[in-house]
C-alpha atoms as a PDB file:
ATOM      1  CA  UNK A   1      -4.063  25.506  13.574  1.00  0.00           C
ATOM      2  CA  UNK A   2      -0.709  24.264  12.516  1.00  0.00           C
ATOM      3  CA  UNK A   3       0.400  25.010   8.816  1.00  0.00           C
ATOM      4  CA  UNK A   4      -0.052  21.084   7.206  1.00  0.00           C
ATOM      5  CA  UNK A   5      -3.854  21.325   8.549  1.00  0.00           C
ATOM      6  CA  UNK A   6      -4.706  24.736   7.234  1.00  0.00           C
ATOM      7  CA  UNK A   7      -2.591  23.302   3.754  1.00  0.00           C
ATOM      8  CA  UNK A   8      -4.676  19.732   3.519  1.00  0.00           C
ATOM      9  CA  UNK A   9      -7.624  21.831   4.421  1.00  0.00           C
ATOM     10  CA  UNK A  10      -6.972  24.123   1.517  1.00  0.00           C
ATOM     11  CA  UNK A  11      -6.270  21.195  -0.589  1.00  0.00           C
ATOM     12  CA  UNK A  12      -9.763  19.079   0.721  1.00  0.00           C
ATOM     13  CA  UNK A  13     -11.637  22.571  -0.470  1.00  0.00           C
ATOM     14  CA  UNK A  14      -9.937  22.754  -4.111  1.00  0.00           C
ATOM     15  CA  UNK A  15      -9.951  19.101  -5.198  1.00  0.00           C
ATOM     16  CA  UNK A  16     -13.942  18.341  -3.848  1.00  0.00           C
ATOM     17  CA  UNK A  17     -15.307  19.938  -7.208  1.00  0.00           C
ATOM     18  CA  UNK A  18     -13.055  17.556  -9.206  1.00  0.00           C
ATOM     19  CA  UNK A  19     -13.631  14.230  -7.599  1.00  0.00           C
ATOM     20  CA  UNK A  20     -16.821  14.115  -8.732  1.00  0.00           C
ATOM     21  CA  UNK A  21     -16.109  13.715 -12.548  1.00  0.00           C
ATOM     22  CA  UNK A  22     -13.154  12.306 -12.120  1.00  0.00           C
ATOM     23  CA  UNK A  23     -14.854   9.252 -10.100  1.00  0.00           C
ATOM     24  CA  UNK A  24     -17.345   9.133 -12.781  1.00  0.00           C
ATOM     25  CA  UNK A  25     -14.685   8.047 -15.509  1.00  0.00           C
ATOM     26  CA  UNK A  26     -13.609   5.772 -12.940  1.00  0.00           C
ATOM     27  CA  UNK A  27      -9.828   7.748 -11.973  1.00  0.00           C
ATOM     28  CA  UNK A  28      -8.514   7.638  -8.217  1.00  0.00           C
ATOM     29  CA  UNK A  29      -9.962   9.431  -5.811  1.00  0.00           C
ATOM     30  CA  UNK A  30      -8.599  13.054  -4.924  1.00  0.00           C
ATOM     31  CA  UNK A  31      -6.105  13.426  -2.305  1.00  0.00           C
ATOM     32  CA  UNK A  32      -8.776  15.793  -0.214  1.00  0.00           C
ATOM     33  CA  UNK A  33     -11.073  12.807  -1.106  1.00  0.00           C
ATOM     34  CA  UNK A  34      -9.069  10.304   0.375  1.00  0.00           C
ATOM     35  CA  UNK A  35      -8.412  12.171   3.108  1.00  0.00           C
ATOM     36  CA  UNK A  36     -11.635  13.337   4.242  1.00  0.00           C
ATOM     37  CA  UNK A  37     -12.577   9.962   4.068  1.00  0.00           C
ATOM     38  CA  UNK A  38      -9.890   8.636   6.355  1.00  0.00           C
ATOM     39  CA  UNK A  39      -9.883  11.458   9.255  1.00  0.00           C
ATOM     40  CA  UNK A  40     -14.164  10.431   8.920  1.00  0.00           C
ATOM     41  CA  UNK A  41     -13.325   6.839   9.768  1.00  0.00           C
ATOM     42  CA  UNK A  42     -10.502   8.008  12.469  1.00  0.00           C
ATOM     43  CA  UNK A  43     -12.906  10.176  14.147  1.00  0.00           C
ATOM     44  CA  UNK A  44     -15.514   7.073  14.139  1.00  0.00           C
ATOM     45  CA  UNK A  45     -13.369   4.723  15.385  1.00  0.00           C
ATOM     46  CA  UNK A  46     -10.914   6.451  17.854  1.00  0.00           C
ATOM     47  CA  UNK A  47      -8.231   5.566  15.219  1.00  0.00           C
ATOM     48  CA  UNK A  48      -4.928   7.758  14.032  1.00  0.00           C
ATOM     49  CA  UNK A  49      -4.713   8.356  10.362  1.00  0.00           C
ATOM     50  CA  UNK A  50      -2.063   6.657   8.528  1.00  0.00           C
ATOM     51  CA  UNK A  51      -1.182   7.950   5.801  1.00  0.00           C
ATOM     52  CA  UNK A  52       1.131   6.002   2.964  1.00  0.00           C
ATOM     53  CA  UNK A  53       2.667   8.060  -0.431  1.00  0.00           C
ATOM     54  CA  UNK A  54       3.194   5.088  -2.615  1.00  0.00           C
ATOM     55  CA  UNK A  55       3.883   4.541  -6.905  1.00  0.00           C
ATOM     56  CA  UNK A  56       2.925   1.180  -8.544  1.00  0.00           C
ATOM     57  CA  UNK A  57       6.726   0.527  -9.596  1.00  0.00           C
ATOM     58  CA  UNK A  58       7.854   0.622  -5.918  1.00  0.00           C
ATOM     59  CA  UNK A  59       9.108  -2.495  -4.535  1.00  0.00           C
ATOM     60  CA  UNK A  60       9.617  -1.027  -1.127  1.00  0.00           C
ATOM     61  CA  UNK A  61       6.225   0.668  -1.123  1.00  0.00           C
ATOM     62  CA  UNK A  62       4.800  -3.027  -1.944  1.00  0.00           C
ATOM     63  CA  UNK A  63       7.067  -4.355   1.313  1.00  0.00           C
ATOM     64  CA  UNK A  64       5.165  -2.013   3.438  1.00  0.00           C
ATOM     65  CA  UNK A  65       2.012  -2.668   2.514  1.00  0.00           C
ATOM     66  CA  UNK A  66       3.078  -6.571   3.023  1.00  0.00           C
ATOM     67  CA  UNK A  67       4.591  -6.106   6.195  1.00  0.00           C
ATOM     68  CA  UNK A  68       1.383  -3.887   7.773  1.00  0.00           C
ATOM     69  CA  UNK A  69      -0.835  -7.039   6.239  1.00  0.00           C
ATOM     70  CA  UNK A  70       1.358  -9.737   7.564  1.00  0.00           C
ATOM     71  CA  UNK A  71      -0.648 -11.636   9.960  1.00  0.00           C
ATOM     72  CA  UNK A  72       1.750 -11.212  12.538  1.00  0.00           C
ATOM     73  CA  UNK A  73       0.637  -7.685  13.424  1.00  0.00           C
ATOM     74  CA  UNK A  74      -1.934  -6.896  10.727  1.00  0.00           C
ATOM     75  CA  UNK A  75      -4.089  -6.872  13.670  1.00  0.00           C
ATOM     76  CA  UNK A  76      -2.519  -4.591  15.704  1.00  0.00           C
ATOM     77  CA  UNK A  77      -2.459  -1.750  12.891  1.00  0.00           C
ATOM     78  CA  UNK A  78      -6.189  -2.656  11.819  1.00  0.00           C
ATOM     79  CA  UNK A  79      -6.645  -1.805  15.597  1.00  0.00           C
ATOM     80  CA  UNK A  80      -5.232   1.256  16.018  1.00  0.00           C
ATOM     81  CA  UNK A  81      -4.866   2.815  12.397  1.00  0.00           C
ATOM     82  CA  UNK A  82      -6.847   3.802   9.522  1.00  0.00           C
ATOM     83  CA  UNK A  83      -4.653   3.031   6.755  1.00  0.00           C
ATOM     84  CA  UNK A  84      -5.160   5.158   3.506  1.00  0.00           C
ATOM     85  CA  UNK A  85      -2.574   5.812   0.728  1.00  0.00           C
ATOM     86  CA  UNK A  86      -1.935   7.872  -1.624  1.00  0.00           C
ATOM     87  CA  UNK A  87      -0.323   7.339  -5.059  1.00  0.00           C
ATOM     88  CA  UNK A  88       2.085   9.732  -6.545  1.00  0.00           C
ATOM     89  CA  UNK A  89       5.798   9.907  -8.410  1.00  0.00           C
ATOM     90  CA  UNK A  90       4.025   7.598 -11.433  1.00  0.00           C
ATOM     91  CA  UNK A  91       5.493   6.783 -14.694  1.00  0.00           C
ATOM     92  CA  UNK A  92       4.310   9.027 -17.422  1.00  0.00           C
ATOM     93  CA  UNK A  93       2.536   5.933 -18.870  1.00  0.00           C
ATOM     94  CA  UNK A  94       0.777   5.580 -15.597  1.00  0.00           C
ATOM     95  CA  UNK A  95      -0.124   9.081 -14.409  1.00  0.00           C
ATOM     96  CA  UNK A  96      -3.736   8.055 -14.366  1.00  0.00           C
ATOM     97  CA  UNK A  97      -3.244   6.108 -11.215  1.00  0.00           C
ATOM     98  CA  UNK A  98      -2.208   9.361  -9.215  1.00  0.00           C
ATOM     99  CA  UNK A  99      -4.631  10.945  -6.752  1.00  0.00           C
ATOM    100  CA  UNK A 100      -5.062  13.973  -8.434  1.00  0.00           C
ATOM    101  CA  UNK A 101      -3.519  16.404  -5.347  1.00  0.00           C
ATOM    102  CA  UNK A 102      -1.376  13.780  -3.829  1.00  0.00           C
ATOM    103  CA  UNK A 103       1.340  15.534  -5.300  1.00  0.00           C
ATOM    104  CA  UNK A 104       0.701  19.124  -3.297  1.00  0.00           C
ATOM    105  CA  UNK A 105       0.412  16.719   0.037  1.00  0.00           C
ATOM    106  CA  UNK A 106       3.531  14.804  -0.602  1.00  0.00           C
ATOM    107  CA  UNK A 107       5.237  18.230  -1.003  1.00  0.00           C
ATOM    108  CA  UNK A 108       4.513  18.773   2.506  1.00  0.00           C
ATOM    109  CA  UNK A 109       6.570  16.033   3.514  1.00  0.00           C
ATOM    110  CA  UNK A 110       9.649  15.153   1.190  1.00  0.00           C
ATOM    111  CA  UNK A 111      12.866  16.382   1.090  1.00  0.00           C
ATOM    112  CA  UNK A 112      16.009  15.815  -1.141  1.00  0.00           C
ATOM    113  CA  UNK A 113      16.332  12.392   1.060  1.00  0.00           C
ATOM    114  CA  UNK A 114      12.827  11.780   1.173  1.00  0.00           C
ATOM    115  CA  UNK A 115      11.487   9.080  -1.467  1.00  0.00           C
ATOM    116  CA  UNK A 116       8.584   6.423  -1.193  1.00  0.00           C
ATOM    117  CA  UNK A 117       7.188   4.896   0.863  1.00  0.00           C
ATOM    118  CA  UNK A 118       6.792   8.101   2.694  1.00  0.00           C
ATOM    119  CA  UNK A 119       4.660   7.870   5.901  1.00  0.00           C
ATOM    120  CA  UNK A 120       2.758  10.393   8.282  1.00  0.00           C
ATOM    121  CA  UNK A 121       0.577   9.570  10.918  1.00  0.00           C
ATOM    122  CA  UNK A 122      -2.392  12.263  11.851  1.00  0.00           C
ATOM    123  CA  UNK A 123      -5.048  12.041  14.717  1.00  0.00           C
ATOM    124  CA  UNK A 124      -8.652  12.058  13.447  1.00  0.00           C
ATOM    125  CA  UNK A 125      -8.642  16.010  13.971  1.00  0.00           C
ATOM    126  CA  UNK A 126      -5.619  15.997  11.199  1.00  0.00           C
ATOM    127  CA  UNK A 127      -2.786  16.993  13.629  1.00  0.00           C
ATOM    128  CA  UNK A 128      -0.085  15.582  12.280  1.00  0.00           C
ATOM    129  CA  UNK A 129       1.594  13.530  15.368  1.00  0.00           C
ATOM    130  CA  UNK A 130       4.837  11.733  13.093  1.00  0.00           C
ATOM    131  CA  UNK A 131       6.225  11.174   9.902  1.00  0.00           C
ATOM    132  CA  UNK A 132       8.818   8.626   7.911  1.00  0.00           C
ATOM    133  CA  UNK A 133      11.462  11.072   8.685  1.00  0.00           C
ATOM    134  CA  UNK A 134      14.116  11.148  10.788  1.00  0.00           C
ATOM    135  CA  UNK A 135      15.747  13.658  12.166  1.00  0.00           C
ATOM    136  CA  UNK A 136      19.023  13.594  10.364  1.00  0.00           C
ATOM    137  CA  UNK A 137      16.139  14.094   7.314  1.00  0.00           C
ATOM    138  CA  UNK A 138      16.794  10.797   5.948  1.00  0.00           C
ATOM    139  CA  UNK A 139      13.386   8.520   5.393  1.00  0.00           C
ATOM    140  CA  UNK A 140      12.807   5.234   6.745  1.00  0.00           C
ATOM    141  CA  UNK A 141       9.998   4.661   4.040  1.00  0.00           C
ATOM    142  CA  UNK A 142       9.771   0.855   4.745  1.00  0.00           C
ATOM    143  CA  UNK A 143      11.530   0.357   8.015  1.00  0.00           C
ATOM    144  CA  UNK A 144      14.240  -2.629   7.637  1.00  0.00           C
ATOM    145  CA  UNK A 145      17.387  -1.758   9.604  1.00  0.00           C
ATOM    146  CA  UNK A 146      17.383  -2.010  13.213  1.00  0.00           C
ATOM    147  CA  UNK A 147      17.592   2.087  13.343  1.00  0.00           C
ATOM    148  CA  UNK A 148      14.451   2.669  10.972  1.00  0.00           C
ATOM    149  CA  UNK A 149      12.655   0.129  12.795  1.00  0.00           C
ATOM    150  CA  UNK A 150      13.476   1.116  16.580  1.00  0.00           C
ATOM    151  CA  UNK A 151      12.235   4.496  15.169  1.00  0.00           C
ATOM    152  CA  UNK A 152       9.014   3.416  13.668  1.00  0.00           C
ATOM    153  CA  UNK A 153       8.477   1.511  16.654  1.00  0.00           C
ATOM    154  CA  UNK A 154       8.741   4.549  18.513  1.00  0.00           C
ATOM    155  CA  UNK A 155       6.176   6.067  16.263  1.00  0.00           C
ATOM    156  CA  UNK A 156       3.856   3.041  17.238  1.00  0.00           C
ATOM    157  CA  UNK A 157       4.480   3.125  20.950  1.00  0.00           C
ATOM    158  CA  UNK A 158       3.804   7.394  20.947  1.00  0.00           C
ATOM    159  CA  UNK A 159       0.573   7.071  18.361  1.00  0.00           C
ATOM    160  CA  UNK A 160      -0.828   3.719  19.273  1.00  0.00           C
ATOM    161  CA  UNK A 161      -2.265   1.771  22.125  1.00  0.00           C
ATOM    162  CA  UNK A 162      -0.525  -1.748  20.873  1.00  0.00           C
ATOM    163  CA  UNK A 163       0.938  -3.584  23.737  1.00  0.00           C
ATOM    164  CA  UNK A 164       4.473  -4.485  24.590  1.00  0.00           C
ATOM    165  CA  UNK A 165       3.879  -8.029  22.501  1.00  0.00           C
ATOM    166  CA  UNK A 166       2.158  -6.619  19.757  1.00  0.00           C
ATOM    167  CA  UNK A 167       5.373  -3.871  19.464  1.00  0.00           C
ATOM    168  CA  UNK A 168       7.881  -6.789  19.647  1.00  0.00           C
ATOM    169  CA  UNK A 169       5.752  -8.461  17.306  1.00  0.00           C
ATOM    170  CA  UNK A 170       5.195  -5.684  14.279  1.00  0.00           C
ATOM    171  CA  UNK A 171       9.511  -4.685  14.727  1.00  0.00           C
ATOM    172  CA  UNK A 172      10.068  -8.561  14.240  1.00  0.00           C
ATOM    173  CA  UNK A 173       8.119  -8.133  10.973  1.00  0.00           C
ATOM    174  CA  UNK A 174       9.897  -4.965   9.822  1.00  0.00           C
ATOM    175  CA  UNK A 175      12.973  -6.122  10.495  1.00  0.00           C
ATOM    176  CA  UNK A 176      12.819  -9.202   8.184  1.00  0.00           C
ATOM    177  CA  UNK A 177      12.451  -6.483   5.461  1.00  0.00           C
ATOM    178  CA  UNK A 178      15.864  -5.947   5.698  1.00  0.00           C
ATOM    179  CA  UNK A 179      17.084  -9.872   4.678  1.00  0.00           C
ATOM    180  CA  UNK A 180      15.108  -9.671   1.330  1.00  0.00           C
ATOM    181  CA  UNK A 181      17.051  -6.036   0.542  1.00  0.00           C
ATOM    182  CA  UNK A 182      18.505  -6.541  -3.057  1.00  0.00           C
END
């Protein structure tokens, strides 16, 4: 077992005891929580996990979530992917929407050059099969530039069964992230 499973494993078995009060004054689910929950529907549906590290006050985070819903392809990812996110890198005046854990998770992933959106993609056994970053160590987060895109695309094309069209379709969609960059 590779060292992120044995970690979010480690993590599931630490945070289970807390989700329970914290649901009942009505706070985000645990990380462990969340991800149980998504490798369970995964496994049920012969889906990858993909999983999103995303803050309220992130415009690109909100471009990604956008882009995955546009109608264009929000098909092809409903198809293929469970989508689950997890909320971290809050405002001190909004802590209280963090999944308690996603913090220890997100560690896993980020780097100096990391940032949010951050993006890994699991099968339903929690293998980790990609994440946001490339391999200089930069993060594509949302993709936008032809680069990011051509590499998330790759992500799609190794992790997915979408077709040819529904490829072309989802980079067309990513790629018009990159005309509204401020």
């Amino acid at each position: 077992m590779n060292k992120p499973v044995l970690l979010l494993l480690l993590i599931i078995s630490v945070f289970l005891q807390t989700n329970v009060s914290a649901q009942e004054q009505g706070a985000p689910l645990s990380a462990a929580t969340v991800l149980k929950q998504g490798f369970a529907e995964a496994k049920k549906d012969n889906k990858k996990l993909l999983l999103i590290f995303h803050a309220s006050w992130c415009g690109w985070c909100h471009k990604m979530d956008t882009s995955l819903n546009d109608p264009s392809c929000k098909a092809a990812f409903e198809k293929n992917y469970v989508i689950k996110h997890l909320t971290v890198l809050e405002s001190a005046a909004n802590k209280r929407l963090e999944n308690p854990g996603a913090d220890s998770v997100y560690a896993l992933y980020k780097n100096e050059h990391s940032g949010i959106p951050l993006w890994v993609v699991y099968d339903s056994a929690g293998k980790l099969l990609a994440t946001s970053m490339l391999p200089d160590g930069n993060n594509t987060g949302c993709p936008a530039s032809k680069p990011e895109v051509d590499y998330f695309i790759s992500v799609l094309r190794k992790t997915s069964r979408m077709n040819e069209g529904e490829l072309k379709a989802a980079a067309a969609r990513f790629r018009r992230n990159e005309a509204v960059v401020h």
